[in-house]
N, C-alpha and C. Protein backbone atom coordinates (compact mmCIF):
# COMPACT_ATOMS: atom_id res chain seq x y z
N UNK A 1 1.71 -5.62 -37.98
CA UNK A 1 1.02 -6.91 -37.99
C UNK A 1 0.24 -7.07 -36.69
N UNK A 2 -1.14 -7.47 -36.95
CA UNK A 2 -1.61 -7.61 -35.45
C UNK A 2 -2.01 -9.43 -35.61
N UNK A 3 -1.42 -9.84 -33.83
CA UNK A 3 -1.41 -11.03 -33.76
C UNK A 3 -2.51 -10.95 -32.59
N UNK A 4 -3.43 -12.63 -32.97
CA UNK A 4 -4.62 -12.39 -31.96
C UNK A 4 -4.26 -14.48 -31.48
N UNK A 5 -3.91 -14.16 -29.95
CA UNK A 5 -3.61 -15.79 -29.55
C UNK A 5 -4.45 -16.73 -28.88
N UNK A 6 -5.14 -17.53 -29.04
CA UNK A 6 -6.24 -18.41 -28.42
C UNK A 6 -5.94 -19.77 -28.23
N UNK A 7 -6.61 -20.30 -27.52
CA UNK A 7 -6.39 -21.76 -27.24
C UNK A 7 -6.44 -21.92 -25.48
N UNK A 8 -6.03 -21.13 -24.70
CA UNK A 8 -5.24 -21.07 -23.26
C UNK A 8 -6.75 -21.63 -22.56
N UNK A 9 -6.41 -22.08 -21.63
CA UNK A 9 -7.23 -22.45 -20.24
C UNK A 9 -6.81 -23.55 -19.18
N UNK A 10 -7.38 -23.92 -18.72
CA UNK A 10 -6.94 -24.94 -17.70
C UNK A 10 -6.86 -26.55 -17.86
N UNK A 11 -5.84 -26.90 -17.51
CA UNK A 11 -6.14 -28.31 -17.86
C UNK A 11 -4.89 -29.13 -16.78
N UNK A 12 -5.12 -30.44 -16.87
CA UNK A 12 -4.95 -31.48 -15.60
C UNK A 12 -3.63 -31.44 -15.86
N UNK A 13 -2.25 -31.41 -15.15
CA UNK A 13 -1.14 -32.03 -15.59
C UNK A 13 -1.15 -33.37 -16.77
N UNK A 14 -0.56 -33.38 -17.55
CA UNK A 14 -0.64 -34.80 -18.07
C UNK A 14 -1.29 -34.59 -19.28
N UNK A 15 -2.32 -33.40 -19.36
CA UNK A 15 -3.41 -32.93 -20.79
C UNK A 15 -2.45 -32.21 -21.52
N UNK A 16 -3.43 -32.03 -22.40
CA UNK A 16 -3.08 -31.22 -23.70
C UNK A 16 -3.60 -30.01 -23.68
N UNK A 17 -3.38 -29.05 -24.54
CA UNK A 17 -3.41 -28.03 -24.99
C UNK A 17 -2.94 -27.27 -26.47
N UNK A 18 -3.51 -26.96 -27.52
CA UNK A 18 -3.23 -26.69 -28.72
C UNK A 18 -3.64 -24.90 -28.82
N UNK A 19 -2.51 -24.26 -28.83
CA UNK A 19 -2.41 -22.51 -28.82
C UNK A 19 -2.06 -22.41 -30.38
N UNK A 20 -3.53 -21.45 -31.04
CA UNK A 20 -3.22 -20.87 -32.00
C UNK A 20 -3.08 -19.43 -32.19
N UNK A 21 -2.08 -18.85 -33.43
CA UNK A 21 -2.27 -16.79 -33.40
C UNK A 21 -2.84 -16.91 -35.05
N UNK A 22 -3.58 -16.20 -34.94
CA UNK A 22 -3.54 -15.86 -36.21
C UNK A 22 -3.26 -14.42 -36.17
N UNK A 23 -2.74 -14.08 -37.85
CA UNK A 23 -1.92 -12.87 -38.38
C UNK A 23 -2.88 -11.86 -39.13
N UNK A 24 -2.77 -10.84 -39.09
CA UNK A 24 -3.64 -10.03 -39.91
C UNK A 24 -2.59 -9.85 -41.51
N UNK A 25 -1.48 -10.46 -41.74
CA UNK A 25 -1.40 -11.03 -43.34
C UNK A 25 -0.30 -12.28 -43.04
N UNK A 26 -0.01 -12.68 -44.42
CA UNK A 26 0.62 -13.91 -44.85
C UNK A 26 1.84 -14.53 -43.61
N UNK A 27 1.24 -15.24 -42.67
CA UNK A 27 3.02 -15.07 -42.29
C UNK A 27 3.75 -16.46 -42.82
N UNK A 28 3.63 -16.95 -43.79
CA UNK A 28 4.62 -17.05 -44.47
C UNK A 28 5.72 -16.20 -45.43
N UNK A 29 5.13 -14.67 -45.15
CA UNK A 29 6.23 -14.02 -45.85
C UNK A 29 6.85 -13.52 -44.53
N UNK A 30 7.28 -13.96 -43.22
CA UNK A 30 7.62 -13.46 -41.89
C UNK A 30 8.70 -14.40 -41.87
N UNK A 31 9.65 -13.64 -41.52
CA UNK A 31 11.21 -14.29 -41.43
C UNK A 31 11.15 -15.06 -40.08
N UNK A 32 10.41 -15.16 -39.40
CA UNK A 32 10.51 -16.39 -38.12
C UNK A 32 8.75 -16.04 -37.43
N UNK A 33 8.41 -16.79 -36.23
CA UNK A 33 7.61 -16.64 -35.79
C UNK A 33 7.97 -17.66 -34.31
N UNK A 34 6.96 -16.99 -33.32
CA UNK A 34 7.90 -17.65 -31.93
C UNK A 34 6.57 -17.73 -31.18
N UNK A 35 6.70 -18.47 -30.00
CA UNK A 35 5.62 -18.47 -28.69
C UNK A 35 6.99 -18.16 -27.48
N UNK A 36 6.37 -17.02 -27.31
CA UNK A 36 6.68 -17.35 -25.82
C UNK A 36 6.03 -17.22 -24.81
N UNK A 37 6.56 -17.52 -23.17
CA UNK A 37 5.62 -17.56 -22.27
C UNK A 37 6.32 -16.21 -21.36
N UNK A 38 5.53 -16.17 -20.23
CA UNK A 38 5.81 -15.46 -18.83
C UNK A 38 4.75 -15.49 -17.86
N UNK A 39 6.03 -16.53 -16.51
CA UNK A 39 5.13 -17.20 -15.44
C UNK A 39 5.01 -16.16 -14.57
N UNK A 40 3.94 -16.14 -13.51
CA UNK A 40 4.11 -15.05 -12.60
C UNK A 40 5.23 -15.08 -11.57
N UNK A 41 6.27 -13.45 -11.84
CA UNK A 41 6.96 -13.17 -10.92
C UNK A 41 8.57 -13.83 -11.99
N UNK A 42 8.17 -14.29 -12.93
CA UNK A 42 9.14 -14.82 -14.00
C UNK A 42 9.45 -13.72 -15.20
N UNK A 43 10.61 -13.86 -15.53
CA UNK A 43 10.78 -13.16 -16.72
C UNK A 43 9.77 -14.11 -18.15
N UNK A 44 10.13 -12.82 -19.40
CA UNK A 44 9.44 -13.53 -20.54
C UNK A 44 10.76 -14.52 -20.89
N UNK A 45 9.98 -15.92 -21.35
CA UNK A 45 10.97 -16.57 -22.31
C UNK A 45 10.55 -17.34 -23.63
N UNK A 46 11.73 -17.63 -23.95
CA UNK A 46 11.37 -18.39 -25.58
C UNK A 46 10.95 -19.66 -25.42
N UNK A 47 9.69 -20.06 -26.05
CA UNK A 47 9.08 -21.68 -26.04
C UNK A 47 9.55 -22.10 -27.32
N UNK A 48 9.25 -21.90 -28.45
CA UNK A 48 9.72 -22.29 -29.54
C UNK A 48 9.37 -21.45 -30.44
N UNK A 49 10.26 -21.51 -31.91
CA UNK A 49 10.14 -20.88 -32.75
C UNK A 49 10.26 -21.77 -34.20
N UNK A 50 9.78 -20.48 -35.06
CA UNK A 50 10.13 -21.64 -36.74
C UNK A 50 10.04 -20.55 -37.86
N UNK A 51 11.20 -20.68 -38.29
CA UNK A 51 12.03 -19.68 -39.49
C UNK A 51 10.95 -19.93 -40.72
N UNK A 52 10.97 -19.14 -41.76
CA UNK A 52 10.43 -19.01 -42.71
C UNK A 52 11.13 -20.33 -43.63
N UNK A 53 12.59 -20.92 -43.17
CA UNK A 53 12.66 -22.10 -43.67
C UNK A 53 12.41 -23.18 -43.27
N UNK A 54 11.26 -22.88 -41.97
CA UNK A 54 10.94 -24.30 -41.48
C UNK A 54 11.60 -24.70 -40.20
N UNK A 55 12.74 -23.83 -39.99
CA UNK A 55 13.77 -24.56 -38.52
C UNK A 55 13.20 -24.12 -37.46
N UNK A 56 13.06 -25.34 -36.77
CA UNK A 56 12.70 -25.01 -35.52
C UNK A 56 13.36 -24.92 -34.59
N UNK A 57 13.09 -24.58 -33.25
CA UNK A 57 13.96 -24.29 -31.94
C UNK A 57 13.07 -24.34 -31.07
N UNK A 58 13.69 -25.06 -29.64
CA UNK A 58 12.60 -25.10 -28.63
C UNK A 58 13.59 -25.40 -27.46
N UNK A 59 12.72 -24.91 -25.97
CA UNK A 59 13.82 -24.84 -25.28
C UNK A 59 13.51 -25.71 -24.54
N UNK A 60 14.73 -26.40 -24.02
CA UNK A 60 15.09 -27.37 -23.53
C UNK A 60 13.72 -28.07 -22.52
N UNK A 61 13.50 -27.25 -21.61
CA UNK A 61 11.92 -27.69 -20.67
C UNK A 61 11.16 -28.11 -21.62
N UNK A 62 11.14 -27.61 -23.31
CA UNK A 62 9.60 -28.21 -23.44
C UNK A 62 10.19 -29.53 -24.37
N UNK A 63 10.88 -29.51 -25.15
CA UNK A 63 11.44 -30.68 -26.28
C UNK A 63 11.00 -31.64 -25.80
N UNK A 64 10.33 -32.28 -26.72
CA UNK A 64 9.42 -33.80 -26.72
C UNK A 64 8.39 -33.23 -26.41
N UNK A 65 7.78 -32.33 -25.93
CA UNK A 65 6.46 -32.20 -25.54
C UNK A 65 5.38 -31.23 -26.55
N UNK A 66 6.48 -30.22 -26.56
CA UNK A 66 5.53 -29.51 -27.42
C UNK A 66 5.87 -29.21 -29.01
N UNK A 67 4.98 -28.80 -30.01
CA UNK A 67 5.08 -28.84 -31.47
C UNK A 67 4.84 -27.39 -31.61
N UNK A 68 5.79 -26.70 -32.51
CA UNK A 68 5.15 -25.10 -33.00
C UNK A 68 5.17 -25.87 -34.32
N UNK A 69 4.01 -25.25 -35.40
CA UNK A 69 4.03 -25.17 -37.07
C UNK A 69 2.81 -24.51 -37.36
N UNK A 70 3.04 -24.31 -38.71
CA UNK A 70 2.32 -23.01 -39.45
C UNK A 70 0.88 -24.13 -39.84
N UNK A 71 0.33 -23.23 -40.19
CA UNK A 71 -1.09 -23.90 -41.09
C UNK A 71 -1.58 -22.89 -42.06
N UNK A 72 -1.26 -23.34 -42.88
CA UNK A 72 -0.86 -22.30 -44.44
C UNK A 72 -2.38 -21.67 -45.03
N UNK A 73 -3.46 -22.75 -44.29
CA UNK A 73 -5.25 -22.63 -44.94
C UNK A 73 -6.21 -21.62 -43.73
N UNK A 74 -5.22 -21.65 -42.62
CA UNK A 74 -5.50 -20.81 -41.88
C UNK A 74 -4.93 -19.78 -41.22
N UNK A 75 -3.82 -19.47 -41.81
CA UNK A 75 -2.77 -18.56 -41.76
C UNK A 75 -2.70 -18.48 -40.47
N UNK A 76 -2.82 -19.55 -39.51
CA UNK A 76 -1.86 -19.59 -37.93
C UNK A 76 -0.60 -20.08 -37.54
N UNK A 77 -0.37 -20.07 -36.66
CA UNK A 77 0.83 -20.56 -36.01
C UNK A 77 0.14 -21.16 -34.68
N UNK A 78 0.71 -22.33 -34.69
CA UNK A 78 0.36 -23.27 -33.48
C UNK A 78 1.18 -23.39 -32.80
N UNK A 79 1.28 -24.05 -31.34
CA UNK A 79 1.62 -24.60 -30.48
C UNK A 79 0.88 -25.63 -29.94
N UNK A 80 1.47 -27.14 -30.16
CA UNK A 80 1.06 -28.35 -29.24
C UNK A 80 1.37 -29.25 -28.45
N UNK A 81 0.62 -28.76 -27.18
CA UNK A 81 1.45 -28.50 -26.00
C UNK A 81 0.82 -30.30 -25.33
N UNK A 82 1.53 -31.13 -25.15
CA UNK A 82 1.30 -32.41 -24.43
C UNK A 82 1.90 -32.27 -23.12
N UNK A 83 1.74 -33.73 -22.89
CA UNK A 83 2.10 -33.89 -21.47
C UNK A 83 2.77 -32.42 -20.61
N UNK A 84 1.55 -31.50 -20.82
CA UNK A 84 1.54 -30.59 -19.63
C UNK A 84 1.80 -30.67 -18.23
N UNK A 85 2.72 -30.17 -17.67
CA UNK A 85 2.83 -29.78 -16.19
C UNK A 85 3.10 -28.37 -15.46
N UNK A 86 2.62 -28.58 -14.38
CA UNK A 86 2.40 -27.48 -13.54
C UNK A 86 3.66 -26.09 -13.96
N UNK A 87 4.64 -26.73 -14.45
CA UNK A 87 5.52 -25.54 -14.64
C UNK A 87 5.29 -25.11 -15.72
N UNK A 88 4.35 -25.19 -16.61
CA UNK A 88 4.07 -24.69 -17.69
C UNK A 88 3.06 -23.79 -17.60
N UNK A 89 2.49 -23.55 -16.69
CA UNK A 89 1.62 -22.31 -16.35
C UNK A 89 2.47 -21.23 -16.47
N UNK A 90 1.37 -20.34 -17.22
CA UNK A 90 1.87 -18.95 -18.21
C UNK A 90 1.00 -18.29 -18.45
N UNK A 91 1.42 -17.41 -18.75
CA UNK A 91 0.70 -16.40 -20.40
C UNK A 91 1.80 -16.40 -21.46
N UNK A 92 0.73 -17.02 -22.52
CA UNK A 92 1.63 -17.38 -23.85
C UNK A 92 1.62 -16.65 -24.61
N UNK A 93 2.57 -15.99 -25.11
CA UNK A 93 2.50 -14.83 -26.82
C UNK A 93 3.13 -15.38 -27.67
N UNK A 94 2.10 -14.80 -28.46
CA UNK A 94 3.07 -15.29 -29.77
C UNK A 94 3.37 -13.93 -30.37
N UNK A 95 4.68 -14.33 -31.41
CA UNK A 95 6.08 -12.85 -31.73
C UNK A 95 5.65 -13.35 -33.21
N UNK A 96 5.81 -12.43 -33.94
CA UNK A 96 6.28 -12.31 -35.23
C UNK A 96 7.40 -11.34 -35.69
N UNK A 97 8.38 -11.64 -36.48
CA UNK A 97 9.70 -11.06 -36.89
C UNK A 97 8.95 -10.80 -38.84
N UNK A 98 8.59 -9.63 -39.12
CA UNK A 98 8.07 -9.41 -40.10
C UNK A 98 9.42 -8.86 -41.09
N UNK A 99 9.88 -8.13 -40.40
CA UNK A 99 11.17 -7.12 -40.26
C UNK A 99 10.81 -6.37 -39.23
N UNK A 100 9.65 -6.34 -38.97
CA UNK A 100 9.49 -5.33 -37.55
C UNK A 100 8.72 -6.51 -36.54
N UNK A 101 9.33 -6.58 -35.53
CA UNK A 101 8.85 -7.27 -34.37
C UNK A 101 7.17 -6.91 -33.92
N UNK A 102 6.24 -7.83 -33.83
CA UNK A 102 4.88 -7.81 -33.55
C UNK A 102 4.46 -8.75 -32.52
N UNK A 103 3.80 -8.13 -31.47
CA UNK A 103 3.73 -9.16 -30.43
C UNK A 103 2.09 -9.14 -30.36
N UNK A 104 1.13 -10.66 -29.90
CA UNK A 104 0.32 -10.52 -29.58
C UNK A 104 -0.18 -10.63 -28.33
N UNK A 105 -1.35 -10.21 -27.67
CA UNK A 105 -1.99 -10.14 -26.77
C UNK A 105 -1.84 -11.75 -26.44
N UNK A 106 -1.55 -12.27 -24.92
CA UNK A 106 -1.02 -13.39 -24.11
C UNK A 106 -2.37 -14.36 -23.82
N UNK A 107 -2.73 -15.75 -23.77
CA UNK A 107 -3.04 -16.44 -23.93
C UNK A 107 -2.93 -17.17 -22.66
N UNK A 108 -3.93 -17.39 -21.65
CA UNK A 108 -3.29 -17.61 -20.36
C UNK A 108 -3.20 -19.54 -20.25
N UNK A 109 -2.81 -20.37 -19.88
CA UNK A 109 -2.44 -21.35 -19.61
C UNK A 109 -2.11 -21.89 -18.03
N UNK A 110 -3.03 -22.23 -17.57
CA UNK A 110 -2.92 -23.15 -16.31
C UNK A 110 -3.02 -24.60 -16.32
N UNK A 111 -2.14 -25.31 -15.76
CA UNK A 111 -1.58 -26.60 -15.40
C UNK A 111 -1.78 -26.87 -13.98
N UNK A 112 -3.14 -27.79 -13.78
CA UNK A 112 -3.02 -28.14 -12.20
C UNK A 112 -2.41 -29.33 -12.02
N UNK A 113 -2.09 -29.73 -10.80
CA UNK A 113 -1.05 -30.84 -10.42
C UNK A 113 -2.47 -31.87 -10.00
């Protein structure tokens, strides 16, 4: 599966930001799908994810802020990222769990204070 991630650039603490991947097929037939980030000098981690039944998971730093969900007419996966702050500067990937793990090319994200 090749995943291609867009949306990333700079924006004020306090802004928004909306990160989409799209899939080269259906990923609604993909048993989960995830964003994650990695800050510089940071390991990679999990931002959120959402099962082929819909469940989501998100980690604790971002809850309330940010939204992952599918868009079925454009076969992406989003992330919507609000009240941004500085610790959210990254490069964002997004994962797909097909049965075989697919990662896409990172999506950079800066948060100035």
């Amino acid at each position: 599966v090749q995943l291609q991630a867009s949306g990333g650039g700079l924006v004020q603490a306090g802004g928004s930001l909306r990160l989409s991947c799209a899939a080269s097929r259906n990923i609604f037939g993909f048993r989960a799908m995830s964003w994650y980030r990695q800050a510089p000098g940071k390991e990679r981690e999990l931002v959120a994810s959402i099962s082929a039944g819909r469940d989501t998971n998100y980690a604790d730093s971002v809850k309330g802020r940010f939204t992952i969900s599918r868009d079925r007419a454009k076969n992406t996966l989003n992330l919507q990222m609000d009240s941004l702050k500085p610790e959210d500067t990254a490069v964002y990937y997004c994962r797909a769990d097909s049965g075989w793990v697919s990662w896409g090319r990172g999506t950079l994200v800066t948060v100035s204070s």
